[in-house]
Protein backbone atom coordinates (compact mmCIF):
# COMPACT_ATOMS: atom_id res chain seq x y z
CA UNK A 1 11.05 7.90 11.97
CA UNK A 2 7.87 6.64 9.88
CA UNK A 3 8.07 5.64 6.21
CA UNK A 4 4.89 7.81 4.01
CA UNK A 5 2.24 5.19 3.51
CA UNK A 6 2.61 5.23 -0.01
CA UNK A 7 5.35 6.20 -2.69
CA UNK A 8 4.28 7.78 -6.01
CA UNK A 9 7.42 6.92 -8.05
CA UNK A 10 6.80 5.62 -11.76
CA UNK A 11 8.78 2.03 -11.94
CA UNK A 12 10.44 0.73 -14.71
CA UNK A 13 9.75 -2.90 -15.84
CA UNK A 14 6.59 -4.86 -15.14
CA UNK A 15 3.98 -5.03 -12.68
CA UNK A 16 6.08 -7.02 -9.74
CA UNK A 17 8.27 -3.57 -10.23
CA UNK A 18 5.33 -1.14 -10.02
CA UNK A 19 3.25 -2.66 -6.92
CA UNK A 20 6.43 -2.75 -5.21
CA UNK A 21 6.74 0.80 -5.62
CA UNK A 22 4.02 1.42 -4.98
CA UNK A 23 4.11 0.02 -1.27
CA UNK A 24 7.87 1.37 -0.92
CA UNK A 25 9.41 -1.46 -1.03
CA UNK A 26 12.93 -2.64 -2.94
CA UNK A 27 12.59 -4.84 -5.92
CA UNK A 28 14.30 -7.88 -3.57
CA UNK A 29 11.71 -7.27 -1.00
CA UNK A 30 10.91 -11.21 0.54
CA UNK A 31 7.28 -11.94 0.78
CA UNK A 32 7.47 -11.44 4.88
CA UNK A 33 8.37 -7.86 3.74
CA UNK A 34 5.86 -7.54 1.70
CA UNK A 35 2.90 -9.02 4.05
CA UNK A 36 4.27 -6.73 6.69
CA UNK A 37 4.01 -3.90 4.67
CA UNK A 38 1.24 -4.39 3.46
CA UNK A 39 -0.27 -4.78 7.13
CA UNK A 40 1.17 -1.50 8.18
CA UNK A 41 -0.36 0.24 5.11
CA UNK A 42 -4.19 -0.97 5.64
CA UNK A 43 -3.81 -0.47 9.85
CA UNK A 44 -3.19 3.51 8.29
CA UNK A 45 -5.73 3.39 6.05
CA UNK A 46 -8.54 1.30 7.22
CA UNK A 47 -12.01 3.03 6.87
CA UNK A 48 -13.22 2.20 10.39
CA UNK A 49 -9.38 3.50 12.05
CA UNK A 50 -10.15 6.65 10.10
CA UNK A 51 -13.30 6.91 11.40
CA UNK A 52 -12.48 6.65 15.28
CA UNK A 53 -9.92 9.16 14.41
CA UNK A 54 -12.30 11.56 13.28
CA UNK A 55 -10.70 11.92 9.86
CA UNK A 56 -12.93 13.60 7.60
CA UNK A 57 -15.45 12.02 4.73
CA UNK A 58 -13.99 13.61 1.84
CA UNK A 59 -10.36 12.15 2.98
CA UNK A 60 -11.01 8.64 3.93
CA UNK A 61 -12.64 8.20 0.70
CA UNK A 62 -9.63 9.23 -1.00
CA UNK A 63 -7.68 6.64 1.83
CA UNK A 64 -10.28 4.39 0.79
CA UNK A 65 -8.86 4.56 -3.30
CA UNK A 66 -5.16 4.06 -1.79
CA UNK A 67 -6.81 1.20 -0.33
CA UNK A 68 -7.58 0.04 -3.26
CA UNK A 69 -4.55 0.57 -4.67
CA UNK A 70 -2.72 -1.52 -2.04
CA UNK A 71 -4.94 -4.51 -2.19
CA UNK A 72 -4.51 -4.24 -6.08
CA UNK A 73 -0.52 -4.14 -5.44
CA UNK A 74 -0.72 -7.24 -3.20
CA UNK A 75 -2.64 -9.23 -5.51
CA UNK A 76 0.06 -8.49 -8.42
CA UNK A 77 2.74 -9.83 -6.15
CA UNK A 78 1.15 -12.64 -4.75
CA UNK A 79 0.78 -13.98 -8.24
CA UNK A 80 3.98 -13.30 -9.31
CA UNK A 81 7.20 -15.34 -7.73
């Protein structure tokens, strides 16, 4: 069974807390959990994936913001130990 892409939950605490949320992941996630994650999320959301699956406009620019989103969520936790 497939995890969604992305979980909207609020998280409590700081921003480690939140990105992990944000990529479904458990607050103890290691960083190999995280990089794979993160892999599986932008293989599902890539613009160019979207495209050869003949995905709409209007929806892979919203994929496109969840991109964003993702990339944003990875740089938080790449910073942080």
């Amino acid at each position: 069974m497939r995890r969604p892409i992305i979980k909207r939950k609020s998280a409590a605490g700081g921003p480690r807390a939140q990105a992990l949320a944000l990529l479904g992941l458990p607050r103890g996630a290691s960083s190999q959990e995280i990089q794979d994650r993160y892999r599986e999320i932008v293989r599902e959301l890539h613009p160019d994936v979207l495209a050869q699956k003949g995905i709409p406009a209007d929806l892979r620019t919203a994929a496109e913001e969840m991109l964003r989103s993702v990339n944003a969520a990875r740089q938080v936790l790449r910073r942080s130990p």
